[in-house]
N, C-alpha and C. Protein backbone atom coordinates (compact mmCIF):
# COMPACT_ATOMS: atom_id res chain seq x y z
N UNK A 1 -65.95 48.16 -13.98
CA UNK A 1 -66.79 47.31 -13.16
C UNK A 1 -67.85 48.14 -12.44
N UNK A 2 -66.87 49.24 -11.88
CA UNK A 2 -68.18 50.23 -11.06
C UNK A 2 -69.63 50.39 -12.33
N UNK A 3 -69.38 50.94 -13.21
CA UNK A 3 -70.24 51.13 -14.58
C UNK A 3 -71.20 49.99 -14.18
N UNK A 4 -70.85 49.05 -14.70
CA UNK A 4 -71.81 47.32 -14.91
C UNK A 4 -72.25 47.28 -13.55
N UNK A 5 -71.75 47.38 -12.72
CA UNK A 5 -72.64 47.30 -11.01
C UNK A 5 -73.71 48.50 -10.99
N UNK A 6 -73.29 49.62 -11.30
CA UNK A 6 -74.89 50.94 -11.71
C UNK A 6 -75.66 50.42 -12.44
N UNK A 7 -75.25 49.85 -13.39
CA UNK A 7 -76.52 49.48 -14.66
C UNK A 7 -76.92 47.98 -14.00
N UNK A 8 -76.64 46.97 -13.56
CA UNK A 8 -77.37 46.06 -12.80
C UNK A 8 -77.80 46.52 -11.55
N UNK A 9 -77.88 47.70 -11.37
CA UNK A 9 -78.54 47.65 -9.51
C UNK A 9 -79.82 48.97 -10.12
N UNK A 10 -79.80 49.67 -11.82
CA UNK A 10 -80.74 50.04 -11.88
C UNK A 10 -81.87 48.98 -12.65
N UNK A 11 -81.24 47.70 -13.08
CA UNK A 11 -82.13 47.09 -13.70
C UNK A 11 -81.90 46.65 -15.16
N UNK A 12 -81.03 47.71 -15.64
CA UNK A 12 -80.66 47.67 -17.07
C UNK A 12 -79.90 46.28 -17.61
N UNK A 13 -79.43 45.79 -16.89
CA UNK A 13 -78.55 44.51 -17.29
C UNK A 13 -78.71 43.68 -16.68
N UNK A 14 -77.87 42.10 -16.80
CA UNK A 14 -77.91 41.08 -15.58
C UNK A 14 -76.39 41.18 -16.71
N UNK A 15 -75.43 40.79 -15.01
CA UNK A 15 -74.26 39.90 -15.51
C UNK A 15 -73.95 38.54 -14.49
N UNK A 16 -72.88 37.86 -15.54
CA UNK A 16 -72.24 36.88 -15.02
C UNK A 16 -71.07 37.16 -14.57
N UNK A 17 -70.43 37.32 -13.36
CA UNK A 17 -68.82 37.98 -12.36
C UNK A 17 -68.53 36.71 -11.55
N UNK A 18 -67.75 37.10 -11.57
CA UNK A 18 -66.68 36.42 -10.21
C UNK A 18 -67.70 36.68 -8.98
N UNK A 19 -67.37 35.63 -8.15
CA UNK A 19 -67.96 35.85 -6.32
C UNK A 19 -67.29 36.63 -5.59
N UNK A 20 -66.29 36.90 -6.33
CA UNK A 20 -65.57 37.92 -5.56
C UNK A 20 -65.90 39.75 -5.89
N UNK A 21 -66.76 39.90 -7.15
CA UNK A 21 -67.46 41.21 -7.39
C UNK A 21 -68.68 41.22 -7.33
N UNK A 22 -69.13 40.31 -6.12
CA UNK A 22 -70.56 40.65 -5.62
C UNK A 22 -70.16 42.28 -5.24
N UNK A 23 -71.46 42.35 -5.16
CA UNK A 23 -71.66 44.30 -4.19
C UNK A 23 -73.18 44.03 -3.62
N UNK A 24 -72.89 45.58 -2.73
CA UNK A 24 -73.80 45.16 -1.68
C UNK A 24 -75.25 46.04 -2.47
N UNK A 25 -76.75 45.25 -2.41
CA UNK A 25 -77.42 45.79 -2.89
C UNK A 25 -77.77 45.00 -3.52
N UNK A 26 -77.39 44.32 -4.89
CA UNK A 26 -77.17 43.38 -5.58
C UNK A 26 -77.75 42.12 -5.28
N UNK A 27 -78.88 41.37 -6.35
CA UNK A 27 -78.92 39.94 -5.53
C UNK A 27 -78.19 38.98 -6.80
N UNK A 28 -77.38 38.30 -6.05
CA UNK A 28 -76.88 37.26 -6.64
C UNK A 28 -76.93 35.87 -6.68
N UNK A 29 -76.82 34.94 -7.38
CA UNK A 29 -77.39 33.71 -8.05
C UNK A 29 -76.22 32.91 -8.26
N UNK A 30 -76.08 32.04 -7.39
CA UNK A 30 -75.10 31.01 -7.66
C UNK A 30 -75.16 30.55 -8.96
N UNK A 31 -73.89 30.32 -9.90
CA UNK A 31 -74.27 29.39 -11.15
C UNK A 31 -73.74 28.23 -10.88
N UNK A 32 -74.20 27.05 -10.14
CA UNK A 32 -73.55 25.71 -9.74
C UNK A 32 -73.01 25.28 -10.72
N UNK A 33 -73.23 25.26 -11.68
CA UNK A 33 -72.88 24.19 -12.68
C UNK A 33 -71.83 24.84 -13.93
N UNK A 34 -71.70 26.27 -13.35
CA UNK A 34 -70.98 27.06 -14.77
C UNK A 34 -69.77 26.30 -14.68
N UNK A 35 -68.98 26.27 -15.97
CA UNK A 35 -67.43 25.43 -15.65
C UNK A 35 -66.63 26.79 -15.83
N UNK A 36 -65.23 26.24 -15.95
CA UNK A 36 -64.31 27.86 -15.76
C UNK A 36 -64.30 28.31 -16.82
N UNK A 37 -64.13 29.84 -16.59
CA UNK A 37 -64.21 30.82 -17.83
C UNK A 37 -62.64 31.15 -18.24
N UNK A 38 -62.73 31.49 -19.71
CA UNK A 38 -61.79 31.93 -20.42
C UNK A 38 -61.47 33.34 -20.37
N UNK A 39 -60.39 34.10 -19.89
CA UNK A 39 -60.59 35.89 -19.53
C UNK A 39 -60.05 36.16 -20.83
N UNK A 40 -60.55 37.41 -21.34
CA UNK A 40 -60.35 37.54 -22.51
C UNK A 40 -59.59 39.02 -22.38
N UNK A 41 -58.76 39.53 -23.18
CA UNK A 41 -58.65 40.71 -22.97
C UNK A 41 -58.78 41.61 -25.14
N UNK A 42 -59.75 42.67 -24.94
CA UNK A 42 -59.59 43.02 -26.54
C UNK A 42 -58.84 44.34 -26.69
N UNK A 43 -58.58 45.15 -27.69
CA UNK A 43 -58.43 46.45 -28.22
C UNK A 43 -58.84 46.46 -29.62
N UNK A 44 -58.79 47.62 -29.73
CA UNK A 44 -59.24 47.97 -31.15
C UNK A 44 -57.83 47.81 -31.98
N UNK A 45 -57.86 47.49 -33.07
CA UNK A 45 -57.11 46.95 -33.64
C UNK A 45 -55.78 47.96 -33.98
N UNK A 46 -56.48 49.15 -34.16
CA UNK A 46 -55.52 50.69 -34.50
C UNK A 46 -55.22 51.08 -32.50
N UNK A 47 -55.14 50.66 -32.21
CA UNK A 47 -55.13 50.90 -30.44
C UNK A 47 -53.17 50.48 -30.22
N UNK A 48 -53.28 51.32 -29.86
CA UNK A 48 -51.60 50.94 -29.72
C UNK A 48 -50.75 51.79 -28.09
N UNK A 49 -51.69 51.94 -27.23
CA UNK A 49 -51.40 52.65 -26.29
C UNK A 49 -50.67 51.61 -25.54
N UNK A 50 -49.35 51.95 -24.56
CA UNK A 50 -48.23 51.58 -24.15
C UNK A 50 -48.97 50.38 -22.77
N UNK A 51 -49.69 50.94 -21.95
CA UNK A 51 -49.97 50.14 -20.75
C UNK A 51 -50.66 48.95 -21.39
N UNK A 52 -51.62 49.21 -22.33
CA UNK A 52 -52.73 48.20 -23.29
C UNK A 52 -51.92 47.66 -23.30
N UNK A 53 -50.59 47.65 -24.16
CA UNK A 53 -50.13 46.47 -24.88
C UNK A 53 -49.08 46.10 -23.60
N UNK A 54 -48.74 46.18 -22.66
CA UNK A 54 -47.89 45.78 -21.56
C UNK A 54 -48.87 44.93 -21.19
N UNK A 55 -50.15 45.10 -20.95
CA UNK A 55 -50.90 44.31 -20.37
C UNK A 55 -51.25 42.87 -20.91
N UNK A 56 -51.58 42.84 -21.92
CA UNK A 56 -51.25 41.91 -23.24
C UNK A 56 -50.08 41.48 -23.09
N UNK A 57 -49.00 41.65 -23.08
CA UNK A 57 -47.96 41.00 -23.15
C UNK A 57 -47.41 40.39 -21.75
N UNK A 58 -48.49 40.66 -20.87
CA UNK A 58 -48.10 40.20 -19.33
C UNK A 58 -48.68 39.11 -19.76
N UNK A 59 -50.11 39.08 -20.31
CA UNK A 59 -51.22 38.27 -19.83
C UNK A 59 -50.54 37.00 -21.18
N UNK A 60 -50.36 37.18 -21.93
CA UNK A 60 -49.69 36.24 -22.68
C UNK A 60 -48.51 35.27 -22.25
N UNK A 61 -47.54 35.88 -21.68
CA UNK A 61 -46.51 35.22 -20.62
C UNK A 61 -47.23 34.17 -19.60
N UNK A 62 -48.56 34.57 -19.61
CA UNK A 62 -49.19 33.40 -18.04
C UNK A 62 -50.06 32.54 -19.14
N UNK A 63 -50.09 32.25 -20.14
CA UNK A 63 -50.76 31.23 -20.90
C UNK A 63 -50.07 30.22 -20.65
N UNK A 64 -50.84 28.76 -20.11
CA UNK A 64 -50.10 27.59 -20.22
C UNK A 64 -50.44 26.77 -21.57
């Protein structure tokens, strides 16, 4: 996140975040009308590191 907040406060990007990862510096833009987002989580397919896949398997348990 720190990364994507440098590259939008030099100009390089615009993103869409949570209101809760405003930062200071930053101007931000209400999206009134966005509806809720889907969180996605990826790896590379040969990726097999232990916390990755704990994390995945947390985030799968909270799917309704």
């Amino acid at each position: 996140m720190a990364e994507l907040i440098s590259l939008v406060r030099i100009g390089r990007v615009v993103a869409v975040v949570r209101r809760s990862l405003r930062a200071p510096g930053i101007v931000c833009v209400l999206v009134a009308d966005a509806g809720p987002s889907l969180p996605v989580i990826a790896r590379r397919e040969d990726g097999h590191r232990d916390h990755v896949t704990a994390l995945i398997t947390a985030a799968a348990s909270l799917q309704h």
